[in-house]
N, C-alpha and C. Protein backbone atom coordinates (compact mmCIF):
# COMPACT_ATOMS: atom_id res chain seq x y z
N UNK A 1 137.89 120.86 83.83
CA UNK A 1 138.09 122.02 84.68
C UNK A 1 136.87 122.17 85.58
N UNK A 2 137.24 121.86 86.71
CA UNK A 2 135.86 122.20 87.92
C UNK A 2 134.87 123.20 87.88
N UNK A 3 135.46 124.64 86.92
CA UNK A 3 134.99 126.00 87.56
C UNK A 3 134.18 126.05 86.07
N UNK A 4 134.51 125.39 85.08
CA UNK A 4 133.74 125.60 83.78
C UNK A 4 132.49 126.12 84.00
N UNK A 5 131.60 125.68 84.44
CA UNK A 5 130.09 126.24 84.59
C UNK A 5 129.91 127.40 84.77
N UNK A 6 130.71 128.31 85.74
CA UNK A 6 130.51 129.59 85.81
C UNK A 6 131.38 130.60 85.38
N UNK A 7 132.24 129.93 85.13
CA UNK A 7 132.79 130.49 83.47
C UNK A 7 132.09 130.66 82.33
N UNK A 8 131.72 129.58 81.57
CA UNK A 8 130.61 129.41 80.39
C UNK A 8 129.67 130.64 80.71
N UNK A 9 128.59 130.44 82.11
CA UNK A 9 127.89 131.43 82.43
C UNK A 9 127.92 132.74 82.28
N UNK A 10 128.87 133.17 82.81
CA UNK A 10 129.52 134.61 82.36
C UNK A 10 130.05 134.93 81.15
N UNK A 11 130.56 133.99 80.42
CA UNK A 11 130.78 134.33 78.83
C UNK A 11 129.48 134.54 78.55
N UNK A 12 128.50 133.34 78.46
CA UNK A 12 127.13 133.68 78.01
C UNK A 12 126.70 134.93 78.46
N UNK A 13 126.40 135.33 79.50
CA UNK A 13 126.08 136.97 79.67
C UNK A 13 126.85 137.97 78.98
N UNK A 14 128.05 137.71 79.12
CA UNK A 14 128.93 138.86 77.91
C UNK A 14 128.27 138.71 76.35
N UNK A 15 128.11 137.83 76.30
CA UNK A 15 127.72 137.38 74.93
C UNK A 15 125.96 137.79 74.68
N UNK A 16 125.30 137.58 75.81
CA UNK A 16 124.01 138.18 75.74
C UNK A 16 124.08 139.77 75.77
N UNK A 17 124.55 140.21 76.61
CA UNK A 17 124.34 142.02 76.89
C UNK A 17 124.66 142.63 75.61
N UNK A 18 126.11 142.00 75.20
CA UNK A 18 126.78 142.70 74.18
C UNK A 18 125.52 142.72 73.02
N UNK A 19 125.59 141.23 72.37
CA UNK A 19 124.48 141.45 71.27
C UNK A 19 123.34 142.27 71.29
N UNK A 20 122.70 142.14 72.88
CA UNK A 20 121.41 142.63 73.11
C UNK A 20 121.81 144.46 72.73
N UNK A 21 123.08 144.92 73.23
CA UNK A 21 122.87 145.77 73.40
C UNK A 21 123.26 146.77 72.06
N UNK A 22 124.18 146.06 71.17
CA UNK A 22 123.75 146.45 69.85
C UNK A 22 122.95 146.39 68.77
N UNK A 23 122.20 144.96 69.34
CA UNK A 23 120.91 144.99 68.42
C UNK A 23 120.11 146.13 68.22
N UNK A 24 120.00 146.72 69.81
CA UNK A 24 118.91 147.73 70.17
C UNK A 24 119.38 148.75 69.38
N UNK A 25 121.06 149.07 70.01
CA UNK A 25 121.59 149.99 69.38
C UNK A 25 121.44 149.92 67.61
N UNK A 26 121.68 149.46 66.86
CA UNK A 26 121.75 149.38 65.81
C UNK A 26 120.04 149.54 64.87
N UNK A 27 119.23 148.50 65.57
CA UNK A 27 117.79 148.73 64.78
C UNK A 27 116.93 150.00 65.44
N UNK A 28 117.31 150.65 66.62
CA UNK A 28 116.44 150.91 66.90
C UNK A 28 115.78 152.41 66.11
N UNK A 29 116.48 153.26 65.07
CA UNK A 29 116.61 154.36 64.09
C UNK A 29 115.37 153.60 62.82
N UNK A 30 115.67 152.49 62.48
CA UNK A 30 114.68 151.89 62.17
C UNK A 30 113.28 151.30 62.60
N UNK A 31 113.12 150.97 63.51
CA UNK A 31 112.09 150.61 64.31
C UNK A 31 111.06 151.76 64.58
N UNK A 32 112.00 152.76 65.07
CA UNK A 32 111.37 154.48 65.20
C UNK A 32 110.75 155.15 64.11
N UNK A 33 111.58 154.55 62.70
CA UNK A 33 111.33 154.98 61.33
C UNK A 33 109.79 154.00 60.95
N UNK A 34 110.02 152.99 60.61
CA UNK A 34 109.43 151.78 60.41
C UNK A 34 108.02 152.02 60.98
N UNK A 35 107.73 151.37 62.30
CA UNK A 35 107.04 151.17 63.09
C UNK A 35 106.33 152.17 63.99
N UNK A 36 107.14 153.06 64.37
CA UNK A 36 106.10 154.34 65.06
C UNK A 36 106.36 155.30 64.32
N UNK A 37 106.75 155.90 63.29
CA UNK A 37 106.69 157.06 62.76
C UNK A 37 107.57 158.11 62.58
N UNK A 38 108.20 158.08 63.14
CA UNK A 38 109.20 158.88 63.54
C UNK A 38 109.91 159.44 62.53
N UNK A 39 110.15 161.43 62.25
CA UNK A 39 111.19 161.49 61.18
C UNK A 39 112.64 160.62 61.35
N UNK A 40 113.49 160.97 60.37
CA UNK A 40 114.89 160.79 60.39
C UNK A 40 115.31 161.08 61.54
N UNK A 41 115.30 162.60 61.67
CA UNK A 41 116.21 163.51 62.49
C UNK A 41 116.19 162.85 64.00
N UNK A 42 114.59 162.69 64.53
CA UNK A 42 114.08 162.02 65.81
C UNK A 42 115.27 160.68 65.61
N UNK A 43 115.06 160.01 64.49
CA UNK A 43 115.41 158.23 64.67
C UNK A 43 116.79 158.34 64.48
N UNK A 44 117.41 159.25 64.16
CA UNK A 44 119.18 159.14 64.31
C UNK A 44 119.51 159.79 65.76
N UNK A 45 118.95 160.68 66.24
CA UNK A 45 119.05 161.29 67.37
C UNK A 45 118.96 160.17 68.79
N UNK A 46 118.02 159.05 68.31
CA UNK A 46 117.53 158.36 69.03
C UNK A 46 118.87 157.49 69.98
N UNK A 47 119.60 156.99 68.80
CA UNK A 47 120.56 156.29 69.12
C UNK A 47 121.47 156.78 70.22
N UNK A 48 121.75 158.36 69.98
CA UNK A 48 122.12 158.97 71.36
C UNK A 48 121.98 159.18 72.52
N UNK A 49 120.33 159.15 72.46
CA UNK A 49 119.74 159.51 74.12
C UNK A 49 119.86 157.79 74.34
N UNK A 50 120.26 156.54 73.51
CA UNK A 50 120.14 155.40 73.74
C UNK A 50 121.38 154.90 74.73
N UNK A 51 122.92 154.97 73.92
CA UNK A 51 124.37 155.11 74.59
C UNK A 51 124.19 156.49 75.61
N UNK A 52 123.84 157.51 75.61
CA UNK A 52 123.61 158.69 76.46
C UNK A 52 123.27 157.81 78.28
N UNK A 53 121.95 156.45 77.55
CA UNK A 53 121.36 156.43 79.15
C UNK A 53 122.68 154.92 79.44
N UNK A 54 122.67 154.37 78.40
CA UNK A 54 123.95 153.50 78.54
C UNK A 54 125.19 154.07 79.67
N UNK A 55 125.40 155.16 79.43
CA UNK A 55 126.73 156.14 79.90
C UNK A 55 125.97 156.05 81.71
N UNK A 56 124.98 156.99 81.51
CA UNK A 56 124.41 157.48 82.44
C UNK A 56 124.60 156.09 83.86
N UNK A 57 124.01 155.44 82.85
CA UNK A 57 123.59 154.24 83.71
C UNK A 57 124.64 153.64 84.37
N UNK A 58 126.09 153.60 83.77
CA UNK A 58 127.20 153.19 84.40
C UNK A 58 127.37 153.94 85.42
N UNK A 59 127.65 155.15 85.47
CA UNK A 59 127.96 155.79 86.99
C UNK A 59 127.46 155.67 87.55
N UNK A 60 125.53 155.50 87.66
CA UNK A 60 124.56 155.38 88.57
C UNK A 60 124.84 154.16 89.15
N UNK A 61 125.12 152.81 88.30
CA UNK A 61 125.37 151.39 88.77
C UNK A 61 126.40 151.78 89.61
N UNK A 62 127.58 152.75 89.27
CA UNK A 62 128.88 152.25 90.22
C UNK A 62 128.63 152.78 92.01
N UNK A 63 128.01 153.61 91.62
CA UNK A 63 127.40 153.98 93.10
C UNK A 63 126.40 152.79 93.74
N UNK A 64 125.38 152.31 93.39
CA UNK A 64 124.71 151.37 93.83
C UNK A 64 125.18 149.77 93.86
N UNK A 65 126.80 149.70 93.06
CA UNK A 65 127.29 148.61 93.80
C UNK A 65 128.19 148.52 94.86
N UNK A 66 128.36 150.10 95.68
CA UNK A 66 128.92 149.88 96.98
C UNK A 66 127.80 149.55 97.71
N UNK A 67 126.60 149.49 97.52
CA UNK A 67 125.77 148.90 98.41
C UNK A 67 125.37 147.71 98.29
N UNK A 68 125.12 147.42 97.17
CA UNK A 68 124.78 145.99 96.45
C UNK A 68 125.57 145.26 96.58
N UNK A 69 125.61 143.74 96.49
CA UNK A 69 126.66 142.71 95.99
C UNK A 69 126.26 142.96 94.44
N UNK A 70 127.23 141.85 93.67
CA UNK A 70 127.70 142.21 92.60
C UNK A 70 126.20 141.44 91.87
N UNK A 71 126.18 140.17 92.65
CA UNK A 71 124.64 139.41 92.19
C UNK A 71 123.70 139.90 92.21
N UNK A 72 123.20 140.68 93.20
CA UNK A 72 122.04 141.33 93.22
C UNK A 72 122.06 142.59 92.40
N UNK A 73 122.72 143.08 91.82
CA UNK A 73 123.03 143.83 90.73
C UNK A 73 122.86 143.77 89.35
N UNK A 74 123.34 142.39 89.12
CA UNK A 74 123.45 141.82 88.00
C UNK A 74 121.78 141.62 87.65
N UNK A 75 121.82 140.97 89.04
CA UNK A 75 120.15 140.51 88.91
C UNK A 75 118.84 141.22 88.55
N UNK A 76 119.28 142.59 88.95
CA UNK A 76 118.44 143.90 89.02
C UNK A 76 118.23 144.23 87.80
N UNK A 77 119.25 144.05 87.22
CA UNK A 77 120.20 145.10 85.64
C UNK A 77 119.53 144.01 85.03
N UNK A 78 119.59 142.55 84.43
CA UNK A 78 118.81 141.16 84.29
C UNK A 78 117.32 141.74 84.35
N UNK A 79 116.95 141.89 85.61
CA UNK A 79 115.44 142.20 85.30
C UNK A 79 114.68 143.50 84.67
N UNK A 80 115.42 144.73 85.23
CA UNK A 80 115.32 145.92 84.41
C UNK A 80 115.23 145.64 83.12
N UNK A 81 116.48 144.77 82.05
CA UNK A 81 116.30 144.78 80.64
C UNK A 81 115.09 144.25 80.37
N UNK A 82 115.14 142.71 81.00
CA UNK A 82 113.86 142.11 80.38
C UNK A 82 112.16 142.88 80.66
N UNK A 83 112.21 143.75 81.65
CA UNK A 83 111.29 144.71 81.37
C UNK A 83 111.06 146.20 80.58
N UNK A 84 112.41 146.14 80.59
CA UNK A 84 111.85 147.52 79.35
C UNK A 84 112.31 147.19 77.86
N UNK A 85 112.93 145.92 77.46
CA UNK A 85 112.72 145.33 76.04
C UNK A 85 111.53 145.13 75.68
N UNK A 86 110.44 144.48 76.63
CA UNK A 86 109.48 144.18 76.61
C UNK A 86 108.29 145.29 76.34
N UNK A 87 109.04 146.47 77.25
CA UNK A 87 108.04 147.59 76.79
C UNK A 87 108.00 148.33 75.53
N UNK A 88 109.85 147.93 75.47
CA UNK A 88 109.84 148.51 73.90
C UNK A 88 109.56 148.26 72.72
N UNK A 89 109.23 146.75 72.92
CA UNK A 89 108.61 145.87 71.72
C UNK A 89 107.13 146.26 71.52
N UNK A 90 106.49 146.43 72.55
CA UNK A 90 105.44 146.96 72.69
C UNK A 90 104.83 148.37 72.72
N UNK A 91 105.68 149.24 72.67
CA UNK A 91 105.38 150.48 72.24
C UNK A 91 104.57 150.71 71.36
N UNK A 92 104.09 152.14 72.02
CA UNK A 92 103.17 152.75 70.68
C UNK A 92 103.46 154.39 70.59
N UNK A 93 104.00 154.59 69.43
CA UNK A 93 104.51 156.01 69.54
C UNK A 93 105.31 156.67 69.96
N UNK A 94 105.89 157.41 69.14
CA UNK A 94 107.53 157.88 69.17
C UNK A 94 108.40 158.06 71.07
N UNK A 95 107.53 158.81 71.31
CA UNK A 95 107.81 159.32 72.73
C UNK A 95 107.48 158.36 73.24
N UNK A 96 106.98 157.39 73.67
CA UNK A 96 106.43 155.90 74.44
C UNK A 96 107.98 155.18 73.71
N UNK A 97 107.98 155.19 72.83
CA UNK A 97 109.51 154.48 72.27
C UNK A 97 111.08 155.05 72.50
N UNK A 98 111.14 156.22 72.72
CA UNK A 98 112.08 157.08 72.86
C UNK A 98 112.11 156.71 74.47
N UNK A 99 111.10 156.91 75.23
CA UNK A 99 111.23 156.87 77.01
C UNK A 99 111.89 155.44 77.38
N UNK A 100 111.47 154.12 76.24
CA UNK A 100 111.08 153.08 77.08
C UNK A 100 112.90 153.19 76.69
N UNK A 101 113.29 153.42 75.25
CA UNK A 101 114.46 153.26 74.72
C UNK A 101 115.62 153.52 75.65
N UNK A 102 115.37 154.84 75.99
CA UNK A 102 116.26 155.23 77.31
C UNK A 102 116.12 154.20 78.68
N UNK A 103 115.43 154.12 79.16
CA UNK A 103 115.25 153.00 80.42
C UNK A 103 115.97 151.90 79.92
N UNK A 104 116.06 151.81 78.69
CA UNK A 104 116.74 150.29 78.49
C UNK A 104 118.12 149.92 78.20
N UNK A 105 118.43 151.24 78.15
CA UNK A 105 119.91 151.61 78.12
C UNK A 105 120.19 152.01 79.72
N UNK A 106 119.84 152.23 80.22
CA UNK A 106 119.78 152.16 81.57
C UNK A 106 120.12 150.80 82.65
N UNK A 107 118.92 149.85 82.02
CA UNK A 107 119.26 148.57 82.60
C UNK A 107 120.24 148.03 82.09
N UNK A 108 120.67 147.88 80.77
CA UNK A 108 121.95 147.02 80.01
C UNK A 108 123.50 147.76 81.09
N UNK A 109 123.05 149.01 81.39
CA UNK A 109 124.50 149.98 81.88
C UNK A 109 125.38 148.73 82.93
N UNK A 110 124.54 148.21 83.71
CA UNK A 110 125.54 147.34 84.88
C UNK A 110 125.91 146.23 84.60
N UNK A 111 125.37 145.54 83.54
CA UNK A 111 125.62 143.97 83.38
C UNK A 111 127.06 143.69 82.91
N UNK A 112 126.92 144.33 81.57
CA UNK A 112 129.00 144.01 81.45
C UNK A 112 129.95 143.71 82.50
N UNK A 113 129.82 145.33 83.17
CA UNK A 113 131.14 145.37 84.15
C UNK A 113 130.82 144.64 85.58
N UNK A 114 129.60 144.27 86.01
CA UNK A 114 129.53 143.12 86.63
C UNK A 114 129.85 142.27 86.63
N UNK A 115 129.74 141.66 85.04
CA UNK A 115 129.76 140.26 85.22
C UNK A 115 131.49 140.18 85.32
N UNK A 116 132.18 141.21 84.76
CA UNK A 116 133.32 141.11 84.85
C UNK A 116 133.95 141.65 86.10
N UNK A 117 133.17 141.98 87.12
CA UNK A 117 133.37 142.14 88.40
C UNK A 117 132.83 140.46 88.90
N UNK A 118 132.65 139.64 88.55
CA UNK A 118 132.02 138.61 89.11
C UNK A 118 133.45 137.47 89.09
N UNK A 119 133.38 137.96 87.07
CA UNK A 119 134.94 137.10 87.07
C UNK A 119 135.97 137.28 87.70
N UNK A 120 136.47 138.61 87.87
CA UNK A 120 137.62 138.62 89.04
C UNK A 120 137.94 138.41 90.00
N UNK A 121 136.51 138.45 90.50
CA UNK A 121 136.05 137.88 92.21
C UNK A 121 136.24 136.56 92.00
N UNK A 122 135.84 135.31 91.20
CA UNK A 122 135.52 133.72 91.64
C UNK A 122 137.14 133.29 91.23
N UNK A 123 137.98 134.00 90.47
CA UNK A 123 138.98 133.38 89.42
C UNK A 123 140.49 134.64 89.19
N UNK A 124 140.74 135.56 90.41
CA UNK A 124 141.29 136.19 90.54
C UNK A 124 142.96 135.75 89.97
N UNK A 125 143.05 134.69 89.92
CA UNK A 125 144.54 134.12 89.17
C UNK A 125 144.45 133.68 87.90
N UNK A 126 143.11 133.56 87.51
CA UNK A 126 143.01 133.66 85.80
C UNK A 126 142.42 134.31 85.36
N UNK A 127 142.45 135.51 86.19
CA UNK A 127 141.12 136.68 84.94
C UNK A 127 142.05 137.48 84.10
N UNK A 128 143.44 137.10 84.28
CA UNK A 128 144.12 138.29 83.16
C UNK A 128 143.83 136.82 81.76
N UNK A 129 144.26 135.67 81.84
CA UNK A 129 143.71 134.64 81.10
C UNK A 129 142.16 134.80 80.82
N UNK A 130 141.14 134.44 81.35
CA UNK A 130 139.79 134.89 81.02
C UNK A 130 139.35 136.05 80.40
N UNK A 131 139.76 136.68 80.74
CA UNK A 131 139.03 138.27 80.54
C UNK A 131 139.24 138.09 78.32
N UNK A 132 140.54 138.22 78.09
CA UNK A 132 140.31 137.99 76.76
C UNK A 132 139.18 137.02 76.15
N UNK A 133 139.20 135.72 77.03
CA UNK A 133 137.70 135.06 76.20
C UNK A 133 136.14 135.58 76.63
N UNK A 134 136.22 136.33 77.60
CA UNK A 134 135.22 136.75 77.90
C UNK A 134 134.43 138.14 76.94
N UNK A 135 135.70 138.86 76.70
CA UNK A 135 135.63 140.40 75.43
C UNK A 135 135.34 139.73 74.14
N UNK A 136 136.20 138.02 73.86
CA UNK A 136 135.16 137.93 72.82
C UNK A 136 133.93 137.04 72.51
N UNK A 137 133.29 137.05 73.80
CA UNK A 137 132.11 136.18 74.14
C UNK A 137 131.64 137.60 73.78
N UNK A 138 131.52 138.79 73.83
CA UNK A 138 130.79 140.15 73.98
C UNK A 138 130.93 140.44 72.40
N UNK A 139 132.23 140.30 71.76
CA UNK A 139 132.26 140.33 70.54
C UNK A 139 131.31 140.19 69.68
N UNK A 140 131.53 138.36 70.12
CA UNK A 140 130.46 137.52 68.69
C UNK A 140 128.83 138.01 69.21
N UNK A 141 128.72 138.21 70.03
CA UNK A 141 127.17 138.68 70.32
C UNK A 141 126.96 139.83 70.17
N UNK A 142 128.05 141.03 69.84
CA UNK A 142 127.86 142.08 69.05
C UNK A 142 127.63 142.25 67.62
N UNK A 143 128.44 141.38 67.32
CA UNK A 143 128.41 141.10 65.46
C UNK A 143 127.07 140.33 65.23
N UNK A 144 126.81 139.24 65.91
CA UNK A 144 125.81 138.36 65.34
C UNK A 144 124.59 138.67 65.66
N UNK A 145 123.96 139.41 66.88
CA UNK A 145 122.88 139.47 67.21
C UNK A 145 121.92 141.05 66.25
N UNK A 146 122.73 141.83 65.68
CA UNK A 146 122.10 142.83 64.90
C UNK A 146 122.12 142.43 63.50
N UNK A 147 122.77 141.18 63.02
CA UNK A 147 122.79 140.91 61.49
C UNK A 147 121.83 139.84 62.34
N UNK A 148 121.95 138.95 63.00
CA UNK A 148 120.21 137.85 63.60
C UNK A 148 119.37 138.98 63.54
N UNK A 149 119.36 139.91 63.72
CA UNK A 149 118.23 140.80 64.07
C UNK A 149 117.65 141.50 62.30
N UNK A 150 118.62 141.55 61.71
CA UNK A 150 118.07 141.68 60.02
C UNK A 150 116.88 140.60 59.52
N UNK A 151 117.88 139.62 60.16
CA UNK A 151 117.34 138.38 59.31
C UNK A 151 115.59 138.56 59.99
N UNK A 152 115.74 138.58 60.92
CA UNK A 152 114.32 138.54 62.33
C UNK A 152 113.33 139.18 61.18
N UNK A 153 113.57 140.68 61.20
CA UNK A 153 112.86 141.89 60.57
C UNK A 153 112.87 142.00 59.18
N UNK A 154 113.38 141.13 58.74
CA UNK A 154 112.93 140.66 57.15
C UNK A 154 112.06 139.80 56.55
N UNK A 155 111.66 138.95 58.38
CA UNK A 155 111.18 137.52 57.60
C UNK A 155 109.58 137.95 58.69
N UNK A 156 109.67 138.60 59.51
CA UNK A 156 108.62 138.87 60.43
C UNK A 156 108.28 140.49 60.79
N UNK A 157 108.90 141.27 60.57
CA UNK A 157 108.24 142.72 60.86
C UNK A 157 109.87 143.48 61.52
N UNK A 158 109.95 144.84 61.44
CA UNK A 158 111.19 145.54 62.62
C UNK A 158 110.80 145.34 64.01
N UNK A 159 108.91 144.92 64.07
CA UNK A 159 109.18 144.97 65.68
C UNK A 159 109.58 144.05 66.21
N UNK A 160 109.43 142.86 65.65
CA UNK A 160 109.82 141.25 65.63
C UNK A 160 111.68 141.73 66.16
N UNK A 161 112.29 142.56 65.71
CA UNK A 161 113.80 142.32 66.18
C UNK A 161 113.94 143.03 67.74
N UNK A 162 112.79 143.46 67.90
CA UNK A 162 112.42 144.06 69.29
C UNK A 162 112.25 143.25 70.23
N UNK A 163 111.37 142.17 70.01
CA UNK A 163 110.93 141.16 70.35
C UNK A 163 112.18 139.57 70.75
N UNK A 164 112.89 139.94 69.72
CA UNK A 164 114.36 139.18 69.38
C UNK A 164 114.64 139.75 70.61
N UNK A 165 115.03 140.82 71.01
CA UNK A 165 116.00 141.45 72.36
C UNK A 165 115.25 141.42 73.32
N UNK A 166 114.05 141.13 73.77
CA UNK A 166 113.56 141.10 74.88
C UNK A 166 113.60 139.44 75.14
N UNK A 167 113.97 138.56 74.18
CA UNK A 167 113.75 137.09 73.99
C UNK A 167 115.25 136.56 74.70
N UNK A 168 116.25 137.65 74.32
CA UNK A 168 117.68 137.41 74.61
C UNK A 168 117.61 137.75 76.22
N UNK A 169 116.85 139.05 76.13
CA UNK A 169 117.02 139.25 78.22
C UNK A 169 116.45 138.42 78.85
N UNK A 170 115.78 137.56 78.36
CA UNK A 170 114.66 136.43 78.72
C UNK A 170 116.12 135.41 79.02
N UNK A 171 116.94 134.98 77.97
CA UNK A 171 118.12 134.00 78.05
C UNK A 171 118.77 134.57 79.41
N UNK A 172 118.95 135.68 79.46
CA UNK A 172 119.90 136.38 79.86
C UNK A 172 119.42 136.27 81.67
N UNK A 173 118.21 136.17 81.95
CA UNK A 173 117.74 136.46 83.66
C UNK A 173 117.98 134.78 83.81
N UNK A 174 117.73 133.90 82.98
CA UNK A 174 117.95 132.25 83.25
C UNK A 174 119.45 132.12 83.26
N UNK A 175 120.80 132.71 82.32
CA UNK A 175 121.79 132.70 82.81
C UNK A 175 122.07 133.15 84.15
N UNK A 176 121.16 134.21 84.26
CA UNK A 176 121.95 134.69 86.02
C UNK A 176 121.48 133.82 87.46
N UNK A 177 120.21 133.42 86.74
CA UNK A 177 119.91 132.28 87.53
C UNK A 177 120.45 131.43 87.55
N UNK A 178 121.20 130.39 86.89
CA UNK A 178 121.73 129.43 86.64
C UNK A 178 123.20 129.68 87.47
N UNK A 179 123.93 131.09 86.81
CA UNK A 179 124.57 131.44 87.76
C UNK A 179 125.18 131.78 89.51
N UNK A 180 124.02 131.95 89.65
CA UNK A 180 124.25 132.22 90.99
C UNK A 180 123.79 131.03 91.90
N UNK A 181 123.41 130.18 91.16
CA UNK A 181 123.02 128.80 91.81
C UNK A 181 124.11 127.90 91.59
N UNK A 182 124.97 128.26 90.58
CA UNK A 182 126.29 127.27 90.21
C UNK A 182 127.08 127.94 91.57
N UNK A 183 127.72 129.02 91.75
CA UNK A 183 128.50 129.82 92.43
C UNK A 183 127.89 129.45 94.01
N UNK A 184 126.78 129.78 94.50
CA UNK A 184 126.33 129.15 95.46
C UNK A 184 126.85 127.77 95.99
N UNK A 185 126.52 126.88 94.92
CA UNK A 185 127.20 125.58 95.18
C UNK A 185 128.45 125.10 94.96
N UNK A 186 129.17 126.15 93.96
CA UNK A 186 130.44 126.12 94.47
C UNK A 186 131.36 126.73 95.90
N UNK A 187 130.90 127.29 96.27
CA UNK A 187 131.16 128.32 97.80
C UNK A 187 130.65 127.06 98.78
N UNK A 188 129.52 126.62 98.83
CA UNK A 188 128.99 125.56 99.89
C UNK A 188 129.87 123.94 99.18
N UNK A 189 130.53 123.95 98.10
CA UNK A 189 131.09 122.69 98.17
C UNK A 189 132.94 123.58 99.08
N UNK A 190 133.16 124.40 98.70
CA UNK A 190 134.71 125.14 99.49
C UNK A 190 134.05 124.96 100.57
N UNK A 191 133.59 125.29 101.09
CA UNK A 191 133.09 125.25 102.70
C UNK A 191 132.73 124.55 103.27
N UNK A 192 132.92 123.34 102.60
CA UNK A 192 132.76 121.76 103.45
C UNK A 192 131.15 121.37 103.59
N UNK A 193 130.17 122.31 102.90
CA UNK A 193 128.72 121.72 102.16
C UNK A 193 128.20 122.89 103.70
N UNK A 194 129.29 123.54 104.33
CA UNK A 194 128.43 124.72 105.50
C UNK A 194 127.69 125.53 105.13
């Protein structure tokens, strides 16, 4: 199949965001507990203002992709995570963890429905076909990346599974790269190499 590459690509991003974004979701009540201090009440609460900026972040994206293309979006949302995973691994203290936590639910908000704005755009006669393997490219990286993330924080520290999700947005900005350089050269091979 010709188009495989940026297919694969976009599964892989479904498959990155998703995990990434329940890893966070899932350890991060622990991490808060664990690692900075935080009562209960703060570290269950946490998870809310977490999906809260998740939410947030979708409407804000849908407005800024009538201006945006869908790549430079993706790309944005791509770099946003891998900078505030990074901050969050690195945190120090509840509120420094709680702020970065929110920002990072923020950046994860556009990547999904992008990328599945990406698929409809390149493959518009097989995305009712695609789209199912793509939900469970998002699946297995929901299930697997917060039980990977046990294993992480059992054998190396809770912040270590922090570190795990900023390692995945790290995968995740080289998929979009990879991406948009496959798609590129597929558009300039349709166009007679113009």
């Amino acid at each position: 199949m010709r188009h495989s590459a940026p297919v694969w690509l976009l599964a892989g991003l479904l498959l990155l965001i998703t995990g990434m974004a329940q890893l966070v979701g899932a350890w991060s009540p622990t991490y808060l507990t664990h690692v900075q201090g935080a009562d209960l009440g703060t570290a269950a609460r946490s998870v809310s203002v977490y999906w809260a900026a998740v939410t947030i972040g979708r409407l804000l994206a849908s407005g800024v992709a009538v201006r945006w293309s869908s790549e430079r979006l993706l790309g944005a949302a791509a770099l946003v995570s891998l900078s505030t995973l990074t901050a969050l691994a690195l945190a120090q203290g509840v509120g420094q963890t709680l702020f970065t936590l929110g920002l990072t639910g923020l950046g994860f908000a556009a990547i999904y429905p992008t990328a599945m704005v990406i698929t409809a755009r390149e493959y518009p006669r097989r995305f009712a076909t695609l789209v199912g393997a793509m939900a469970a490219a998002g699946g297995v990286g929901g299930a697997a990346y917060p039980w990977l993330g046990g294993i992480v924080g059992q054998a190396w520290g809770v912040r270590a599974t922090m570190w795990l999700a900023a390692s995945l947005a790290a995968a995740l900005c080289v998929a979009y790269m990879l991406l948009t350089a496959t798609l590129r050269q597929q558009r300039r091979l349709a166009t007679g190499g113009r």
